[in-house]
Protein backbone atom coordinates (compact mmCIF):
# COMPACT_ATOMS: atom_id res chain seq x y z
CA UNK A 1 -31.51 36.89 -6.16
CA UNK A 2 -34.06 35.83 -8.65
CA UNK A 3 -34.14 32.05 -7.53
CA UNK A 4 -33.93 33.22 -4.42
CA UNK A 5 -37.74 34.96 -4.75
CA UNK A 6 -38.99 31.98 -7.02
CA UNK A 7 -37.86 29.66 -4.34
CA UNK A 8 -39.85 31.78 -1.54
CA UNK A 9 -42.77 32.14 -3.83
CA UNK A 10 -42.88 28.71 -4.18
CA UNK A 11 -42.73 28.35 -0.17
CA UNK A 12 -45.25 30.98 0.24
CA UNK A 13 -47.92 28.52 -2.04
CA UNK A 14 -47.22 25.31 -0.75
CA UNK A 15 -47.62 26.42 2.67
CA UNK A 16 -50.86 28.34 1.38
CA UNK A 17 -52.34 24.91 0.18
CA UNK A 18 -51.35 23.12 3.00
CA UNK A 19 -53.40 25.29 4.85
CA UNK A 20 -56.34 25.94 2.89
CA UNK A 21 -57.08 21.82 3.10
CA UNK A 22 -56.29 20.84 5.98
CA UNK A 23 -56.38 16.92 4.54
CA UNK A 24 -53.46 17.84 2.61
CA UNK A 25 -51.27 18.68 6.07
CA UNK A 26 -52.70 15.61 7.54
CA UNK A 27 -51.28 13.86 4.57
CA UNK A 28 -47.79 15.26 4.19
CA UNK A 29 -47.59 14.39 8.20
CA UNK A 30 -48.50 10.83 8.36
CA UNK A 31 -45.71 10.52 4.86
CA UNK A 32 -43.33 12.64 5.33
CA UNK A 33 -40.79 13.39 2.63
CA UNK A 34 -37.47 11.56 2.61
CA UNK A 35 -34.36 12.83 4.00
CA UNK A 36 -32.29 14.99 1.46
CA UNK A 37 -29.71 12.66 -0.33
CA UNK A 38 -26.53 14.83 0.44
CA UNK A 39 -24.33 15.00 -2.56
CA UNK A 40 -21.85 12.15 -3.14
CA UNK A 41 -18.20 13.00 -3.88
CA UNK A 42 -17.21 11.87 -7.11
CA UNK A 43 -13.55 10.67 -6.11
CA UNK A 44 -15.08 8.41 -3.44
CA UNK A 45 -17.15 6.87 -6.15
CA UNK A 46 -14.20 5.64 -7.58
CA UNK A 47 -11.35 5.46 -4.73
CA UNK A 48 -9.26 2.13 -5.79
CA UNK A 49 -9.10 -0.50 -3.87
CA UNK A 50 -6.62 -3.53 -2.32
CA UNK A 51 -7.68 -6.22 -1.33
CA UNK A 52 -4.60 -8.39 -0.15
CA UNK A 53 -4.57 -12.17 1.94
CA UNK A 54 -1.82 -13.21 3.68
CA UNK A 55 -1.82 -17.31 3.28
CA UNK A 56 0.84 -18.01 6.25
CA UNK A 57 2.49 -21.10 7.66
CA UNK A 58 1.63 -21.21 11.36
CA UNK A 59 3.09 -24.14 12.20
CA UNK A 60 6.38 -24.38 14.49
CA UNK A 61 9.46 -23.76 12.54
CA UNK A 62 7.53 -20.44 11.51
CA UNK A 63 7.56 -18.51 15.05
CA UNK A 64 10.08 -15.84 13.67
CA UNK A 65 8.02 -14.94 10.58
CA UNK A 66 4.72 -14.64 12.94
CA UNK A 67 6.46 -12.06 15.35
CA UNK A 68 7.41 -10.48 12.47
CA UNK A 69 3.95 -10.28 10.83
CA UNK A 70 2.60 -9.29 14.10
CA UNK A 71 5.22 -6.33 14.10
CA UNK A 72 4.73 -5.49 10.23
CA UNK A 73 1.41 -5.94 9.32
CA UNK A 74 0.74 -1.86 9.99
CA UNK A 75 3.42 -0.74 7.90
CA UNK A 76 2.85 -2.73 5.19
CA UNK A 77 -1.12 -1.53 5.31
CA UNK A 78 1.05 2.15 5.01
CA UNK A 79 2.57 1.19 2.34
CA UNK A 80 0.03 0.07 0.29
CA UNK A 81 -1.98 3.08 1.79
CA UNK A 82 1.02 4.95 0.04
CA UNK A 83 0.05 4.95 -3.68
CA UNK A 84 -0.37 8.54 -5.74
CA UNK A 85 -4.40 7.36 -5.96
CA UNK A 86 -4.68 6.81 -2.13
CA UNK A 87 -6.46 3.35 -2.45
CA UNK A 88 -8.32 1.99 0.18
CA UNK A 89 -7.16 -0.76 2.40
CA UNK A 90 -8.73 -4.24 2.69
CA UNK A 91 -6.58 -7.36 4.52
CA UNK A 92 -7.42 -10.99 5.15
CA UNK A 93 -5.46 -13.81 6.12
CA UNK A 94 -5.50 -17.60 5.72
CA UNK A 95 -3.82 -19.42 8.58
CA UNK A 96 -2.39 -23.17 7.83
CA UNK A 97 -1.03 -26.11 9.20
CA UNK A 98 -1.68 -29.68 8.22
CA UNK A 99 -3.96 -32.62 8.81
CA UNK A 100 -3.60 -34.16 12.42
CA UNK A 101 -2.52 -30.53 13.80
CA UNK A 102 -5.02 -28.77 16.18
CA UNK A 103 -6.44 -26.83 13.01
CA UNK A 104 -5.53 -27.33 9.00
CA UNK A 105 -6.98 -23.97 8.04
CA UNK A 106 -8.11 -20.90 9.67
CA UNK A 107 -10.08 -17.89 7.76
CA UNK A 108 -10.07 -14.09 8.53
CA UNK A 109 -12.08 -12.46 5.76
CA UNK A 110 -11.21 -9.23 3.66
CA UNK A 111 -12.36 -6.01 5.74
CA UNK A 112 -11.03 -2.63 6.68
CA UNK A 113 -11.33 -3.35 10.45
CA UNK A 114 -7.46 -4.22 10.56
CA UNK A 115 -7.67 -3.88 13.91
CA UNK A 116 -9.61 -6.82 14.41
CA UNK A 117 -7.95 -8.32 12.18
CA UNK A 118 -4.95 -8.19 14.18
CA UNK A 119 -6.00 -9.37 17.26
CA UNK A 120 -6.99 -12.30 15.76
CA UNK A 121 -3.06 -12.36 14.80
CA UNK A 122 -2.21 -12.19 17.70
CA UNK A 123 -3.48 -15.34 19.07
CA UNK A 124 -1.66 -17.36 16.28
CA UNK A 125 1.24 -19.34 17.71
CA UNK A 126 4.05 -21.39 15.74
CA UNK A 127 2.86 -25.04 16.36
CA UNK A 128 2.50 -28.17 15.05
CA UNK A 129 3.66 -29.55 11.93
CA UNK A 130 7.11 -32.01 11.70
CA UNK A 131 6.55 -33.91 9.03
CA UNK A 132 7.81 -31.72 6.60
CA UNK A 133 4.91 -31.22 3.88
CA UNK A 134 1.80 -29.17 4.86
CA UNK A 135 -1.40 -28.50 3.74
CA UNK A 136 -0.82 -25.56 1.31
CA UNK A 137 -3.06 -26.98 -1.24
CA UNK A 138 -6.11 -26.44 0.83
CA UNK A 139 -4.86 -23.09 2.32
CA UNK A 140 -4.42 -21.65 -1.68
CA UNK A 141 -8.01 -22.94 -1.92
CA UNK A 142 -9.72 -21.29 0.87
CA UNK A 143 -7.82 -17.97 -0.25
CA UNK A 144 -9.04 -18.51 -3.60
CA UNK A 145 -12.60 -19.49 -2.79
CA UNK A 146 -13.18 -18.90 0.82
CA UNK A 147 -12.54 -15.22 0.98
CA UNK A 148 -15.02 -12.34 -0.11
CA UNK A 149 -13.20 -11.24 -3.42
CA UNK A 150 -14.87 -8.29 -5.05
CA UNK A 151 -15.76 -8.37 -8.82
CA UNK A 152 -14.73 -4.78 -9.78
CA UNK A 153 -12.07 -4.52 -12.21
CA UNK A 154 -10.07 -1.92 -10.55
CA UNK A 155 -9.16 -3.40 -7.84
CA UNK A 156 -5.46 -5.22 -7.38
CA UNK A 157 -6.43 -8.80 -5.88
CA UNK A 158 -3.12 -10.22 -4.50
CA UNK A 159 -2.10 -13.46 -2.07
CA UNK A 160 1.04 -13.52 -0.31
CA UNK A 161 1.73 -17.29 0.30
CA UNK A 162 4.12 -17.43 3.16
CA UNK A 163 5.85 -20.87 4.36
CA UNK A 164 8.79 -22.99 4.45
CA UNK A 165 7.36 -26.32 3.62
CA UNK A 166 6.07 -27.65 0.72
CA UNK A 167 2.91 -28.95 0.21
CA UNK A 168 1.50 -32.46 0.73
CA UNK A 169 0.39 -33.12 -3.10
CA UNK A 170 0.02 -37.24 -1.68
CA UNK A 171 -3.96 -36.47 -0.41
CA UNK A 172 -5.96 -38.10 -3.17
CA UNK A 173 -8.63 -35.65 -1.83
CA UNK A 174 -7.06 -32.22 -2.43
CA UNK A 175 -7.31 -29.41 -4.97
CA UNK A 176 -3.98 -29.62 -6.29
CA UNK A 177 -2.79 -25.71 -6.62
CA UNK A 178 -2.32 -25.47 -10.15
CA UNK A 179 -6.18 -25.88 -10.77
CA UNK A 180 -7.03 -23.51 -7.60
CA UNK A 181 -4.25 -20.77 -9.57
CA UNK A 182 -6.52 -20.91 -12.78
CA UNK A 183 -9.36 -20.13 -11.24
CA UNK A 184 -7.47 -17.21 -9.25
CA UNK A 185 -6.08 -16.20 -12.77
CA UNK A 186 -9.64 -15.92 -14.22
CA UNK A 187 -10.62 -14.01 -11.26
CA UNK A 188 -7.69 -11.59 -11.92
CA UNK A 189 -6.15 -12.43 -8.20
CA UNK A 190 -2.01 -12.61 -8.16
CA UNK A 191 -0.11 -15.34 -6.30
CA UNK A 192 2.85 -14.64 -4.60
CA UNK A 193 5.19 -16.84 -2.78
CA UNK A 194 7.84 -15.77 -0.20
CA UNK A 195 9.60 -18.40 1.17
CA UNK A 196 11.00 -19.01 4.72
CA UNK A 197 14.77 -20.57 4.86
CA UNK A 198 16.28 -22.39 2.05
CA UNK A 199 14.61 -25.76 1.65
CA UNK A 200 15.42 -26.70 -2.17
CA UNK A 201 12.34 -28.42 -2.56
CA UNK A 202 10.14 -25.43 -1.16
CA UNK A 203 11.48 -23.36 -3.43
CA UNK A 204 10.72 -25.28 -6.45
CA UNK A 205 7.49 -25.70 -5.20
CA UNK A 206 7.12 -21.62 -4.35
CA UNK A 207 8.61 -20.59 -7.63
CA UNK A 208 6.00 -22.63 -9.98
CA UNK A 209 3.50 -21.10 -7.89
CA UNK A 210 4.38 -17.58 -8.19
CA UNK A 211 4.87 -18.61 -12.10
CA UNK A 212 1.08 -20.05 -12.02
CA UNK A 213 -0.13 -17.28 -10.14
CA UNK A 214 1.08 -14.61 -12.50
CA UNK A 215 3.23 -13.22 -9.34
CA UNK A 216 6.79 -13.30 -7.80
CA UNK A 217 8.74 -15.51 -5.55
CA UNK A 218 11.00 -14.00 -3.09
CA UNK A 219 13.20 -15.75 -0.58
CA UNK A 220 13.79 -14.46 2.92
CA UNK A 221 15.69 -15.88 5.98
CA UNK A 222 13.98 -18.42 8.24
CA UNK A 223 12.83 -15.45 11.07
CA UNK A 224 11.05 -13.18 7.59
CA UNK A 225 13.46 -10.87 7.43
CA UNK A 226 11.54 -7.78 8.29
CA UNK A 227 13.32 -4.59 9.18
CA UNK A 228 12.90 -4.09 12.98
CA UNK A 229 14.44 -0.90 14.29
CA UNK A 230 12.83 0.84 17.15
CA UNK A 231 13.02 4.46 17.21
CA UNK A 232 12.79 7.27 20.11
CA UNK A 233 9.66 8.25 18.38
CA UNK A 234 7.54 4.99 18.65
CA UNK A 235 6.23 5.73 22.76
CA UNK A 236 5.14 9.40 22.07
CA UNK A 237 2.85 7.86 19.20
CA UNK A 238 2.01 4.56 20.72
CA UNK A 239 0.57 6.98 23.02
CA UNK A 240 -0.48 9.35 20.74
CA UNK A 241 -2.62 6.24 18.94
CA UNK A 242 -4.09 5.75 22.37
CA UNK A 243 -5.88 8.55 22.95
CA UNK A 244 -6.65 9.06 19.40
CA UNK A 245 -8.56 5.64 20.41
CA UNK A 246 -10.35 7.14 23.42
CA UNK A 247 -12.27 10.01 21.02
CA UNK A 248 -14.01 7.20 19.44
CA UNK A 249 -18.08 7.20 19.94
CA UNK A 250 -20.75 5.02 18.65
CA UNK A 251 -24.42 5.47 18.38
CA UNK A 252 -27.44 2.91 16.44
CA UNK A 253 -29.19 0.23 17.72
CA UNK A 254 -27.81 -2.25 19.76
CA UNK A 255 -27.02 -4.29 18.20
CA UNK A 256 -25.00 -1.92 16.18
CA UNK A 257 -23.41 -0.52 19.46
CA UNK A 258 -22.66 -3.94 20.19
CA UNK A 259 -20.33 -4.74 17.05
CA UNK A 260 -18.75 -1.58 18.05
CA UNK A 261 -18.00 -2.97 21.82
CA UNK A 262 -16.26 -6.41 19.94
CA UNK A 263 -14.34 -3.23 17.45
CA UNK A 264 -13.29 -1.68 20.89
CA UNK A 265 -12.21 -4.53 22.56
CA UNK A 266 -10.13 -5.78 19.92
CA UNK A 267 -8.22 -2.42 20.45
CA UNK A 268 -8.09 -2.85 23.57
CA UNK A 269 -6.32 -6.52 23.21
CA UNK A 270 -3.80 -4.75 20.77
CA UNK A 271 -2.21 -2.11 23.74
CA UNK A 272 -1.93 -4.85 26.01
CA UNK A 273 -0.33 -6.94 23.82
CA UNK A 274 1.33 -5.41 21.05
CA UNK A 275 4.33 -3.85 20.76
CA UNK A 276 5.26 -0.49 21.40
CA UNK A 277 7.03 -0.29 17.73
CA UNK A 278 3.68 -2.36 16.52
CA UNK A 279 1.37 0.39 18.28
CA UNK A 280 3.67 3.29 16.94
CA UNK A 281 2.96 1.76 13.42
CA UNK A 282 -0.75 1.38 13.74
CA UNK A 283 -0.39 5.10 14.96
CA UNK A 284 1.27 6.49 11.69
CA UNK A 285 -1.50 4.01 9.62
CA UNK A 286 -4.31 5.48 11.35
CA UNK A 287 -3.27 9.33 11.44
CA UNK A 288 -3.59 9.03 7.25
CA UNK A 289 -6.83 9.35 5.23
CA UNK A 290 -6.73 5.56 4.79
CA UNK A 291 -6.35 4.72 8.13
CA UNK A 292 -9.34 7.21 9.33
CA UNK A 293 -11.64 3.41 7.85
CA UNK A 294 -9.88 1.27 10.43
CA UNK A 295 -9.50 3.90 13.21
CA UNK A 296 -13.51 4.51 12.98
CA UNK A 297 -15.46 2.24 11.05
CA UNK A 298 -18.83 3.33 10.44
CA UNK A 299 -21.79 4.55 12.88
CA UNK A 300 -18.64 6.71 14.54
CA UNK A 301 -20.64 10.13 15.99
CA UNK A 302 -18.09 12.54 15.98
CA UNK A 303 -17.04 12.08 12.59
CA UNK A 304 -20.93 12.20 11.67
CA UNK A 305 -21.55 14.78 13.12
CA UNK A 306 -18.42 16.66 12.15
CA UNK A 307 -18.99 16.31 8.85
CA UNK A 308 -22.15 16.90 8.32
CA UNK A 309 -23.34 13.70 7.89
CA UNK A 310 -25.69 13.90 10.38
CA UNK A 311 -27.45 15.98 12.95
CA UNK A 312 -27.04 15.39 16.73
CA UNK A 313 -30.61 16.14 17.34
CA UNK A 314 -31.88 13.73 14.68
CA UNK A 315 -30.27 10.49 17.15
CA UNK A 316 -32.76 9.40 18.89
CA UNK A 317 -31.78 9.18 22.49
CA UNK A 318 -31.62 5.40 22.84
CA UNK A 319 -29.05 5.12 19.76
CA UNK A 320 -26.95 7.85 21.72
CA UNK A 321 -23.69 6.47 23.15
CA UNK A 322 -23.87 6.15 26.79
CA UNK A 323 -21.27 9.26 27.93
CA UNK A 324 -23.62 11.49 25.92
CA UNK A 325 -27.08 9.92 27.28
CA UNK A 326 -26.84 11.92 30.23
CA UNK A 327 -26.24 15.07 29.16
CA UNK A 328 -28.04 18.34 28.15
CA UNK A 329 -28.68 18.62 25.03
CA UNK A 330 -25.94 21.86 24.39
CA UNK A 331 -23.29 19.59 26.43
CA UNK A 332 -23.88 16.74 23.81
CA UNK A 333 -22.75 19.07 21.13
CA UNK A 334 -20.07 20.99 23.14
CA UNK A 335 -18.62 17.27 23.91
CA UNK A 336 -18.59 16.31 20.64
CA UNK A 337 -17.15 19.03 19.46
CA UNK A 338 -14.20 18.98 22.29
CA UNK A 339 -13.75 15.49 20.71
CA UNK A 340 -13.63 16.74 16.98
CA UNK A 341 -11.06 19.13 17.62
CA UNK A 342 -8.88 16.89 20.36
CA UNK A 343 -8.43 14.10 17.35
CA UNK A 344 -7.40 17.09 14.48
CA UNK A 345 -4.71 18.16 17.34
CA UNK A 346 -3.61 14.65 17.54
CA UNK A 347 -3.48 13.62 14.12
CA UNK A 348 -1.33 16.98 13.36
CA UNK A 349 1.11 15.53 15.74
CA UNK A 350 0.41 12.32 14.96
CA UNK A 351 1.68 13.12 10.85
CA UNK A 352 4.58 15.16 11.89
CA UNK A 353 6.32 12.53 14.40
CA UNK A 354 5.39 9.84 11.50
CA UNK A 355 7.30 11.97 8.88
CA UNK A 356 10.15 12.08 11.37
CA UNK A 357 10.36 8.65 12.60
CA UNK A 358 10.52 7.95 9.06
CA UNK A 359 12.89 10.25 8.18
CA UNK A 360 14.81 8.55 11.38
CA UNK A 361 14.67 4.96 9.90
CA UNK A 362 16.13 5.79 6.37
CA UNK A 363 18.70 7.43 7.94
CA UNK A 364 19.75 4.24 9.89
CA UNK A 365 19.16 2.18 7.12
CA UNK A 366 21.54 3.86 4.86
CA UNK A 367 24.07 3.41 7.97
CA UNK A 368 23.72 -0.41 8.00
CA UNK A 369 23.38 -0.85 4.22
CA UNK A 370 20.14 -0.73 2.93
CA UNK A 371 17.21 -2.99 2.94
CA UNK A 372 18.12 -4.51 -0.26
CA UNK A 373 17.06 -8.37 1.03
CA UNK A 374 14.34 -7.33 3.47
CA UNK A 375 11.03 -8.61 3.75
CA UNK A 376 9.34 -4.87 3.41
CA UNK A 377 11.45 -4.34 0.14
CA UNK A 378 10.30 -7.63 -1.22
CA UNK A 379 6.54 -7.04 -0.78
CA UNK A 380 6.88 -3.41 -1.40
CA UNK A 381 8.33 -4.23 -4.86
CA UNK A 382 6.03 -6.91 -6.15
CA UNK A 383 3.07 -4.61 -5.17
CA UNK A 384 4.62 -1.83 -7.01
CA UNK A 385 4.94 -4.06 -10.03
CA UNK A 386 1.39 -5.31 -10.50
CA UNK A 387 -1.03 -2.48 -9.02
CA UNK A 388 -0.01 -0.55 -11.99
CA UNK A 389 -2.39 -3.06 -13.35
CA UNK A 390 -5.87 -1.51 -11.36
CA UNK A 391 -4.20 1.95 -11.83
CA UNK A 392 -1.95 2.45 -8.90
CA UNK A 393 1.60 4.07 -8.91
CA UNK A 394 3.80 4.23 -5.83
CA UNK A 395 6.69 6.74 -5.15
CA UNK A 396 10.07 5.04 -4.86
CA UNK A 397 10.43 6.23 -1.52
CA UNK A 398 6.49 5.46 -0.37
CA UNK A 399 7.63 2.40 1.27
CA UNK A 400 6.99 2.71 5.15
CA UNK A 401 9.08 0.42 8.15
């Protein structure tokens, strides 16, 4: 009570000045104070992070291992979603063939959009290539030096090289990979090597590089080996994902609203293309705390506003997303809040069918055997190995199909 009456005296005077000179009120109006800074949660300051590139083969004995990236790629963004510390999710990807094919290396940086991320996976095909050899030298280096790495400590930096070939180490020209792996060791980033088939000579080469690269070589079959069991859960939350999609609304400038429109379309690209089990996955991803960043992004008004983080009424009107633009003012705010509460309801039901399509797929692996010498076991384990490293721990059972 007694701040309380300090805090209204205090009113009471400065509004007694102000109007007593009235050059005072002129002032405070042409420089207004700042915004309050709302207060910053101290977890968030220091959420982990991992950051994790996928180096992969795209030329044309790899087509099995691309579908099966393609059909993966959410799951194993769940998985490492999965750790005790709930680290934040960052993927990139380094595409390679070899000189004389239509590309030698193609870069996706690190970002927490995985959903554009993906479509850009999606247009990847298995070509090119024959001549055995291929240009992994350069594809380690762009990894190394041509993606946006962050500096802090705790953070677990890993590559997942992913081929059957070895690489050409006859172009006078290249970085040969053991200097491009020092510099990745000094920057605290693991090498990994998983290796397509059975090719003696790859897997000489794949082994020293996991060795160099402080990491761990697996070997899978030729098609990746990933475990690929549809279940009578994936339609209800392929569908489920959808709509969670359509409560999505940006506001800013335009050219903000703009980047949001690419954000959208990439969606967009991933129902028509992707599979149902793929958009089931991306479902359970984005119904989790670290799936809300890819789902939304930033500059996303229901959350905003949901949360506090901002005021409908402070938007100007040309920042407004277009379904709200012609509305009252009290229909803005009942709309948004129609869309606040649709996407809890979803994500409830969204969390339950995950926990039961998961529940679904250990069951049927125990039937068949295990996953012993699957693709998700192998990544799963070498992640659960060296993120103790940036302070992560992972569950035995956190891995997620």
């Amino acid at each position: 009570m007694k701040t309380r009456y300090i805090a209204a005296a205090l009113f009471a005077a400065t509004a007694s000045t102000v109007a007593f000179f009235p050059d005072v009120r002129d002032t405070i109006a042409a420089n207004p104070p700042p915004p309050p800074v709302l207060p910053v949660d101290p977890a968030a300051e220091i959420r982990p992070r991992i950051e994790v590139v996928f180096v992969l083969d795209t030329t044309g004995s790899m087509g099995g291992l691309i579908q099966a990236a393609k059909e993966k790629i959410w799951s194993i963004a769940s998985t490492m979603a999965a750790a005790n510390q709930a680290p934040e999710v960052r993927m990139g990807l380094v595409a390679y063939r070899d000189r004389g094919d239509a590309y030698v290396t193609r870069v996706v940086d690190l970002s927490t959009d995985l959903d554009s991320m993906y479509a850009t996976l999606m247009d990847f095909r298995a070509a090119g290539g024959g001549d055995g050899p291929e240009s992994v030298n350069q594809a380690l280096y762009d990894a190394v030096h041509g993606i946006s790495w962050s500096q802090d400590e705790n953070v677990y930096r890993v590559v997942f090289l992913v081929g059957d070939a070895p690489p050409h180490m006859d172009y006078p020209d290249d970085v040969a990979y053991p200097t491009t792996l020092a510099v990745a060791a000094d920057r605290g980033i693991v090498v990994n090597t998983i290796q397509c088939g059975q090719l003696p000579v790859t897997g000489t080469r794949w082994q020293h590089i996991a060795r160099l690269g402080n990491g761990s070589y697996v070997q899978v079959d030729q098609g990746g080996g990933a475990v690929a069991i549809a279940t009578p859960f994936d339609e209800r939350l392929a569908n489920l994902s959808r709509r969670l999609d359509d409560t999505r609304l940006y506001y800013g400038s335009e050219e903000e609203k703009a980047s949001k429109r690419a954000k959208i379309e990439a969606t967009r690209k991933l129902h028509a293309g992707a599979s149902t089990s793929a958009q089931a996955r991306r479902g359970a991803f984005n119904a989790t705390a670290a799936g809300e960043i890819n789902l939304l992004g930033d500059k996303e008004l229901v959350d905003d506003v949901d949360s506090g983080r901002i005021s409908l009424d402070a938007i100007p009107p040309a920042s407004l997303p277009e379904p709200l633009k012609d509305l009252a003012p009290e229909e803005q705010k009942a709309k948004v809040r129609e869309l606040a509460r649709t996407r809890e309801e979803l994500r409830e039901e969204m969390v339950e069918l995950s926990r039961q399509r998961d529940d679904y797929l250990k069951q049927q692996l125990e039937a068949e055997g295990g996953d012993r010498d699957s693709l998700d076991r192998s990544l799963f384990e070498a992640v659960r190995r060296q993120a103790g490293k940036a302070g992560l721990s992972y569950e035995a059972d956190a891995l997620r199909y």
